[in-house]
C-alpha atoms as a PDB file:
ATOM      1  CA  UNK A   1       3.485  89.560  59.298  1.00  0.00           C
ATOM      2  CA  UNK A   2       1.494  92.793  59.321  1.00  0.00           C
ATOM      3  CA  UNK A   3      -1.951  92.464  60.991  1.00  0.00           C
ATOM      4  CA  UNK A   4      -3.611  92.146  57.263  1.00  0.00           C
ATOM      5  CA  UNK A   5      -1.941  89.771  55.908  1.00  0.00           C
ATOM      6  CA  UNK A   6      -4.014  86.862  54.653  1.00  0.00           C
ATOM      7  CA  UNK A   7      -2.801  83.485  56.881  1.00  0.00           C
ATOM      8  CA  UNK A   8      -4.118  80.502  58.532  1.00  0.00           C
ATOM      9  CA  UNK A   9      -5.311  81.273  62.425  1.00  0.00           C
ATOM     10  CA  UNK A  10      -5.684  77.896  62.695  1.00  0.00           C
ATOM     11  CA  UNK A  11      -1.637  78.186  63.835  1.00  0.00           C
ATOM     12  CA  UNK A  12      -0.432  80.559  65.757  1.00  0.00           C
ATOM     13  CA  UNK A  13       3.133  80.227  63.949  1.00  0.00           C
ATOM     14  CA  UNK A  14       1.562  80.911  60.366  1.00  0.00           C
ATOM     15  CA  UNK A  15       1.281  84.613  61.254  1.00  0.00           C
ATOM     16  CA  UNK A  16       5.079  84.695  61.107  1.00  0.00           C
ATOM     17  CA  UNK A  17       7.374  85.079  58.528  1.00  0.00           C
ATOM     18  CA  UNK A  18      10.935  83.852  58.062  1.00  0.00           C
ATOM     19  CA  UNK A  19      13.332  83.976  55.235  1.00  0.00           C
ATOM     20  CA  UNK A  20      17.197  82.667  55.104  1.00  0.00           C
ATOM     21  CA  UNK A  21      19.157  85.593  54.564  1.00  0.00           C
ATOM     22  CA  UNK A  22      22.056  84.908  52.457  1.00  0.00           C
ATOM     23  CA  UNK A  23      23.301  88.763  52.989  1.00  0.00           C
ATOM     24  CA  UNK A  24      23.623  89.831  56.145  1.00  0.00           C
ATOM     25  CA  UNK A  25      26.399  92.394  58.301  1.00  0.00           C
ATOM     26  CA  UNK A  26      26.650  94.164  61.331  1.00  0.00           C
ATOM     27  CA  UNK A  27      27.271  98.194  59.951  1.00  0.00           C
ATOM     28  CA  UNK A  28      27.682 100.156  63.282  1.00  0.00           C
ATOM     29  CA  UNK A  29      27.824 100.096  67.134  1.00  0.00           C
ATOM     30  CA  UNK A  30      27.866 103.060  68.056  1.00  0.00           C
ATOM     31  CA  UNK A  31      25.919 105.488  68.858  1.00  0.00           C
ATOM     32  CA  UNK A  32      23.388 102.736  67.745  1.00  0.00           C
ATOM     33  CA  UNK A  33      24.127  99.235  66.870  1.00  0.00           C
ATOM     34  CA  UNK A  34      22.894  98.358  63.609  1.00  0.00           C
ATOM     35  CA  UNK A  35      23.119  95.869  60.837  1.00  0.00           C
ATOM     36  CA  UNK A  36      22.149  95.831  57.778  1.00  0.00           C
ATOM     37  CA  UNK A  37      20.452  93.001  55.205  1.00  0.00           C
ATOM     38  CA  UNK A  38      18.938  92.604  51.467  1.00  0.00           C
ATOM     39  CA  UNK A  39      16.496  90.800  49.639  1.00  0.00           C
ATOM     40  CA  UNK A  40      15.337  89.525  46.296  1.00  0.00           C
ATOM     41  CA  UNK A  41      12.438  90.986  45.227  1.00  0.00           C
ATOM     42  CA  UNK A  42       9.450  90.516  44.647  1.00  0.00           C
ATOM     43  CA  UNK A  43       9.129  88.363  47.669  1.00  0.00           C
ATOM     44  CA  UNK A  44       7.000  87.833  50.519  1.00  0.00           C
ATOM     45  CA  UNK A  45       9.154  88.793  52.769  1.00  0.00           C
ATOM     46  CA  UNK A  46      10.468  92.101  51.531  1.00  0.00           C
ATOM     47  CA  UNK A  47       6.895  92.910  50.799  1.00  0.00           C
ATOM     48  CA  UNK A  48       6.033  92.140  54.950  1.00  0.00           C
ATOM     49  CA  UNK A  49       8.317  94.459  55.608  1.00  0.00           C
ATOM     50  CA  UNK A  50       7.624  96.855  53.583  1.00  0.00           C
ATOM     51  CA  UNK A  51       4.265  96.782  54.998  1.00  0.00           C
ATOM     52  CA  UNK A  52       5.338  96.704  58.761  1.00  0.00           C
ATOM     53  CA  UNK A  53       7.312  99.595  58.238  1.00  0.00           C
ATOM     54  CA  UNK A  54       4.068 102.050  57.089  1.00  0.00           C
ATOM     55  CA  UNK A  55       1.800 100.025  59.696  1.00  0.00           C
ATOM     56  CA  UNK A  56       2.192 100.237  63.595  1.00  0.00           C
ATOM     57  CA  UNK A  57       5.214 100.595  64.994  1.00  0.00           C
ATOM     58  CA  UNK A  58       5.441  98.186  66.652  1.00  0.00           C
ATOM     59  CA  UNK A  59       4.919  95.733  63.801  1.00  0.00           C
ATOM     60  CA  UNK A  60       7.973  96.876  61.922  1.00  0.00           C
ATOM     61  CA  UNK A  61       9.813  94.726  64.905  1.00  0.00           C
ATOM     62  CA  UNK A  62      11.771  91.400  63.756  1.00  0.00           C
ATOM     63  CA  UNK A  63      14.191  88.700  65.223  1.00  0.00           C
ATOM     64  CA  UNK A  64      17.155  87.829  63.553  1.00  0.00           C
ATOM     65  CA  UNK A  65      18.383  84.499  64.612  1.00  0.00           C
ATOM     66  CA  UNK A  66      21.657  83.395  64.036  1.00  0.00           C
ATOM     67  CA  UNK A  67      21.926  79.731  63.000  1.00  0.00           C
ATOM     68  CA  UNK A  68      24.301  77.108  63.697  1.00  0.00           C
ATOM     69  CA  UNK A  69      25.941  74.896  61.690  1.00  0.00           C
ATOM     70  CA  UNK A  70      23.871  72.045  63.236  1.00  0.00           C
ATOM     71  CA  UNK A  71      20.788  73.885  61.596  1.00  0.00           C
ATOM     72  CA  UNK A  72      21.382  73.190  57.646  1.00  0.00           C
ATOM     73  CA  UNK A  73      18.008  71.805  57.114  1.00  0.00           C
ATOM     74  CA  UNK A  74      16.575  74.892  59.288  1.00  0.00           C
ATOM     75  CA  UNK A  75      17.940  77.065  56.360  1.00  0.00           C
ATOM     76  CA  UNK A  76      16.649  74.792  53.972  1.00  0.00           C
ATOM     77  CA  UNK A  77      13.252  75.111  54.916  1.00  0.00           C
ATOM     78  CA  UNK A  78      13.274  79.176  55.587  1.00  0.00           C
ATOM     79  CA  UNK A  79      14.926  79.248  51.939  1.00  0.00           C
ATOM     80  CA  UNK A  80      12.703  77.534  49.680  1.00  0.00           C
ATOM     81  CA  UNK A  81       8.610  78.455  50.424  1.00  0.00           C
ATOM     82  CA  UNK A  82       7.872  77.102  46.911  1.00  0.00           C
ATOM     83  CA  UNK A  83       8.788  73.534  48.840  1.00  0.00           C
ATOM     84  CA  UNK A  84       8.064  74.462  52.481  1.00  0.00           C
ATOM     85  CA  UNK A  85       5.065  76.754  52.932  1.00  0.00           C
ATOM     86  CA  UNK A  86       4.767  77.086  56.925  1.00  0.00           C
ATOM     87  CA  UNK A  87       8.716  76.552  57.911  1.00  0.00           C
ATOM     88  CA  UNK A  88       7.642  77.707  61.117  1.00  0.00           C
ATOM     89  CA  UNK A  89       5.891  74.687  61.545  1.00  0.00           C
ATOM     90  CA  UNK A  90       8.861  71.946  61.792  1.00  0.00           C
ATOM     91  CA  UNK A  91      11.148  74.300  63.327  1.00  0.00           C
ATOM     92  CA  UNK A  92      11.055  74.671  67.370  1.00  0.00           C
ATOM     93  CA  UNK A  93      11.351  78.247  68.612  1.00  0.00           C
ATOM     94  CA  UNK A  94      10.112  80.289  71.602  1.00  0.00           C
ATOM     95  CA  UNK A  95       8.877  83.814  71.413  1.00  0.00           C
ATOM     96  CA  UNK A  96      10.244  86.789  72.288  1.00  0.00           C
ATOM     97  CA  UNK A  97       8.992  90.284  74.730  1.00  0.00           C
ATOM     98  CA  UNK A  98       7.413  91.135  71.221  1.00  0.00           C
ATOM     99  CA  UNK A  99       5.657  87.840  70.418  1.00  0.00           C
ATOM    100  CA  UNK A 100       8.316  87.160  67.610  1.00  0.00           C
ATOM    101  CA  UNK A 101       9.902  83.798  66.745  1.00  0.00           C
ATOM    102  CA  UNK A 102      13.403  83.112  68.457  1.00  0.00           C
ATOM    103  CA  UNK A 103      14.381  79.597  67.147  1.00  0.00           C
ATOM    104  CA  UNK A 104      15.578  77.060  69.805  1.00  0.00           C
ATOM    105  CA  UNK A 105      19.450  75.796  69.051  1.00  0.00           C
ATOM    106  CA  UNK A 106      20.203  79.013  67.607  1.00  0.00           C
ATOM    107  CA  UNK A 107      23.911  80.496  67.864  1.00  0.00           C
ATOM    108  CA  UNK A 108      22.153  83.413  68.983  1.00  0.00           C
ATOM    109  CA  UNK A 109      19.277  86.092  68.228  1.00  0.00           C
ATOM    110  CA  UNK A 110      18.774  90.146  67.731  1.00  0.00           C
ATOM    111  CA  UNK A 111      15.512  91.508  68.202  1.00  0.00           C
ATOM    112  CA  UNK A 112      15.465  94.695  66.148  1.00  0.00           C
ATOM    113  CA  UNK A 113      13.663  97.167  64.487  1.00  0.00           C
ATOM    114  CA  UNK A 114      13.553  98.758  61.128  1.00  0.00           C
ATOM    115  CA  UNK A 115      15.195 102.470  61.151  1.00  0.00           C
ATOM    116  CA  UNK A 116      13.954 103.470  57.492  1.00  0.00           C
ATOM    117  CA  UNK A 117      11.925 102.408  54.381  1.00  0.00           C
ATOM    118  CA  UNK A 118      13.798  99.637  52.224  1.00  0.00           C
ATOM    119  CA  UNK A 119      16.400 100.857  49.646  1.00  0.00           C
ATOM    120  CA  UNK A 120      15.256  99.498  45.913  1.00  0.00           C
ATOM    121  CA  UNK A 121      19.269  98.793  44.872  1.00  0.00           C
ATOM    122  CA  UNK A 122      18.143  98.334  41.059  1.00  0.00           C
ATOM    123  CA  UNK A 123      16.644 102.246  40.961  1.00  0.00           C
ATOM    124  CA  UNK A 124      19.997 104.329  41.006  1.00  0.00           C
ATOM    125  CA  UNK A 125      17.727 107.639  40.318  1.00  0.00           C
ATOM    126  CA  UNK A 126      15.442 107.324  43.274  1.00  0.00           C
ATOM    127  CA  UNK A 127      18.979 106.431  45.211  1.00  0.00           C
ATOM    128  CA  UNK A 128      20.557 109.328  44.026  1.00  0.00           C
ATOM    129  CA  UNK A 129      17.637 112.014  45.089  1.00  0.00           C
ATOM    130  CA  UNK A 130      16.648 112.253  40.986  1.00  0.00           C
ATOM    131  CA  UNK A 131      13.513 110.650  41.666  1.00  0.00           C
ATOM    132  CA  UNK A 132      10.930 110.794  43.788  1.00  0.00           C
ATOM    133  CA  UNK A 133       8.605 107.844  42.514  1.00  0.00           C
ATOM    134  CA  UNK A 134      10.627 104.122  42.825  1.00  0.00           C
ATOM    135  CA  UNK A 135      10.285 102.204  39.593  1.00  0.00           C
ATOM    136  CA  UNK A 136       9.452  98.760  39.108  1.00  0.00           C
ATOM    137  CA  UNK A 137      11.794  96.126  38.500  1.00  0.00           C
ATOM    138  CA  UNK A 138      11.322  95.007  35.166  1.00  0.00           C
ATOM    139  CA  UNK A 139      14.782  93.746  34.056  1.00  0.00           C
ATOM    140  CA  UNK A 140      16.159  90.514  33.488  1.00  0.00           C
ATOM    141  CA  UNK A 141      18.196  88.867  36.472  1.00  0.00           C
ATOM    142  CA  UNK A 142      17.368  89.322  40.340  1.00  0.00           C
ATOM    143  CA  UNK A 143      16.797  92.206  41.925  1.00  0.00           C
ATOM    144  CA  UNK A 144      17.478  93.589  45.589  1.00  0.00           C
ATOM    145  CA  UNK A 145      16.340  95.983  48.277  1.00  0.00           C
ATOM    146  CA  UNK A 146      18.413  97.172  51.280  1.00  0.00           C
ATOM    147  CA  UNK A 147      16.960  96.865  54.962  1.00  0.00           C
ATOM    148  CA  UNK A 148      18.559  98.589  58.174  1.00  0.00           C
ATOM    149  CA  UNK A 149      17.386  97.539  61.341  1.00  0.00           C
ATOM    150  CA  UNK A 150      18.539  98.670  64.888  1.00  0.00           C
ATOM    151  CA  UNK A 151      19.117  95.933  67.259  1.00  0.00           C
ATOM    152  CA  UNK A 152      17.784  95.985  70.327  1.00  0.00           C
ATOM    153  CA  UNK A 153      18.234  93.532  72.398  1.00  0.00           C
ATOM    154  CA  UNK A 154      20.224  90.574  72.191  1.00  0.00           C
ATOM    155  CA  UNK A 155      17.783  87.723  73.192  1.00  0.00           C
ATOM    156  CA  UNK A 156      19.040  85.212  75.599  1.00  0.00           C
ATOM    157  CA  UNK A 157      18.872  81.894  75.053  1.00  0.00           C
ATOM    158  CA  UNK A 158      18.677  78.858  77.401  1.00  0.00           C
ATOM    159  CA  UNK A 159      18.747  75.840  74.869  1.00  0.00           C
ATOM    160  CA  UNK A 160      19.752  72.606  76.836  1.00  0.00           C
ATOM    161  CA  UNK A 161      23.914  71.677  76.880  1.00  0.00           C
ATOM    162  CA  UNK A 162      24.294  69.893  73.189  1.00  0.00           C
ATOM    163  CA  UNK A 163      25.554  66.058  73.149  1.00  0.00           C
ATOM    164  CA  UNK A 164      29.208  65.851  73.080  1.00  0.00           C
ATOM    165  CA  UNK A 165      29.598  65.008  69.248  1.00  0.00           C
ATOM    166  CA  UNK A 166      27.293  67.907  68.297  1.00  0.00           C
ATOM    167  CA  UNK A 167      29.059  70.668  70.425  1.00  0.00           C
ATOM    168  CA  UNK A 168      31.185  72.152  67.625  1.00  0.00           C
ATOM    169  CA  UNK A 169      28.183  72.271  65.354  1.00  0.00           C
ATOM    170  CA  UNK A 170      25.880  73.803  67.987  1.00  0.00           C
ATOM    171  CA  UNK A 171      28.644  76.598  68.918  1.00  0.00           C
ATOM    172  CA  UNK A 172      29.383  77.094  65.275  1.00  0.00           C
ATOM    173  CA  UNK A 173      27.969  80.042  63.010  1.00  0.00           C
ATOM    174  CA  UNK A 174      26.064  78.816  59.580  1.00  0.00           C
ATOM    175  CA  UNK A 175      27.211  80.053  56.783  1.00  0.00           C
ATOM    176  CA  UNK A 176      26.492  79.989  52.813  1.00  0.00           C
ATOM    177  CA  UNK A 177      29.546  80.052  50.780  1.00  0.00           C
ATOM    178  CA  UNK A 178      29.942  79.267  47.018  1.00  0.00           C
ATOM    179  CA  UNK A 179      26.255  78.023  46.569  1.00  0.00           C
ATOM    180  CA  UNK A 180      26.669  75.770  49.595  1.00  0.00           C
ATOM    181  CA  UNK A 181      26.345  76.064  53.491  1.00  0.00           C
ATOM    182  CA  UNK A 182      29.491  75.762  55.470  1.00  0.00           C
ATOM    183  CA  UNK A 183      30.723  77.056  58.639  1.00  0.00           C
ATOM    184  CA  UNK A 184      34.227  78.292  59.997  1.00  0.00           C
ATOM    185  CA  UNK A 185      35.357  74.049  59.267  1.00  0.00           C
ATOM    186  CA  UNK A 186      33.726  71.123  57.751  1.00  0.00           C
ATOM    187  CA  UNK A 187      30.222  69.867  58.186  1.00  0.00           C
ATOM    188  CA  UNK A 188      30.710  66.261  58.769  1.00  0.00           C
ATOM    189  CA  UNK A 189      28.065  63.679  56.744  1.00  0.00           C
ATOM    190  CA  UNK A 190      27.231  67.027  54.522  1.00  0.00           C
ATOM    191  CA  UNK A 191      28.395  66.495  50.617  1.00  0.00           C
ATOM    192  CA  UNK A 192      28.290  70.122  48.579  1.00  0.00           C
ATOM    193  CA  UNK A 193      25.803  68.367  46.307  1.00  0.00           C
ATOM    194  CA  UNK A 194      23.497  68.125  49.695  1.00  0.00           C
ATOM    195  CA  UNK A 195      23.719  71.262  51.488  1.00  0.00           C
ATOM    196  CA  UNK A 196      22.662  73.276  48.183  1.00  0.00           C
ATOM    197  CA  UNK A 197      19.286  75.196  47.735  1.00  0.00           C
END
């Protein structure tokens, strides 16, 4: 979170941030790898970035981490701050060369960087180069912004060998699918009814 953001520095992990991202894609390689995610807004979490990105440099830096399909309730808990106010807090992680979050049992992690200012999708005017002023969201529904970030570096990580019956799980991508998580095959002792947020 950006160095003025209000928090509790009686944890170190409650001046970090997380969110599940439910939209997420790789957009490029080459000449620079880059990917590319939204979110809802308002929300505290477009709004730290937001703010990173006019602070330091360096603070516009972030870690995606990849989750596996053996981290449901890990999702669960970055999803919903209205139920779980400090996810950081219950979920193990190590940090990276920038101080950021990596979470242990993770598929896998980027560290990246944000390449521009967040994209308001609901303004189509300011978009378009009509407008030089974003509005506010004032409609009914949810809106979005766009983020780009530029990875770089794939963090390594050196999580113990998983128990036999958890293998496929570990090695296995999470994913959120018709209002439920999933991954590329079933989740075994996980209903529909229970992996919903």
């Amino acid at each position: 979170m950006p160095s003025g953001a209000q928090h509790n520095v009686l944890h170190s992990h409650s001046r970090f941030h997380g969110a599940t991202l439910s939209s997420f894609s790789s957009i490029a390689l080459d000449p620079y790898p880059l990917v590319a995610f939204s979110l809802r807004i308002p929300s505290r979490m477009a709004m730290s970035l937001k703010s990173a990105h006019v602070s330091l440099p360096v603070a516009s830096h972030m870690v995606v981490n990849i989750l596996s399909a053996a981290q449901v309730d890990t999702a669960v808990r970055f999803a919903r701050p209205d139920l779980h106010p400090d996810p950081f807090a219950g979920s193990p992680y190590f940090l990276s060369a920038e101080g950021l979050p990596v979470l242990k049992d993770s598929v896998g992690a980027l560290s990246c960087k944000l390449v521009a200012a967040s994209w308001p999708l609901h303004d189509l005017e300011l978009l378009e180069g009509r407008s030089n002023e974003e509005t506010v969201w004032e409609g009914e529904g949810v809106a979005s912004e766009l983020f780009i970030a530029r990875v770089t570096r794939v963090e390594l990580l050196t999580d113990p060998e998983p128990k036999e019956d958890e293998k496929d799980l570990r090695t296995s991508p999470l994913l959120y699918y018709r209002r439920a998580y999933s991954t590329t095959r079933d989740i075994p002792g996980r209903s529909a009814s229970e992996t919903k947020s």
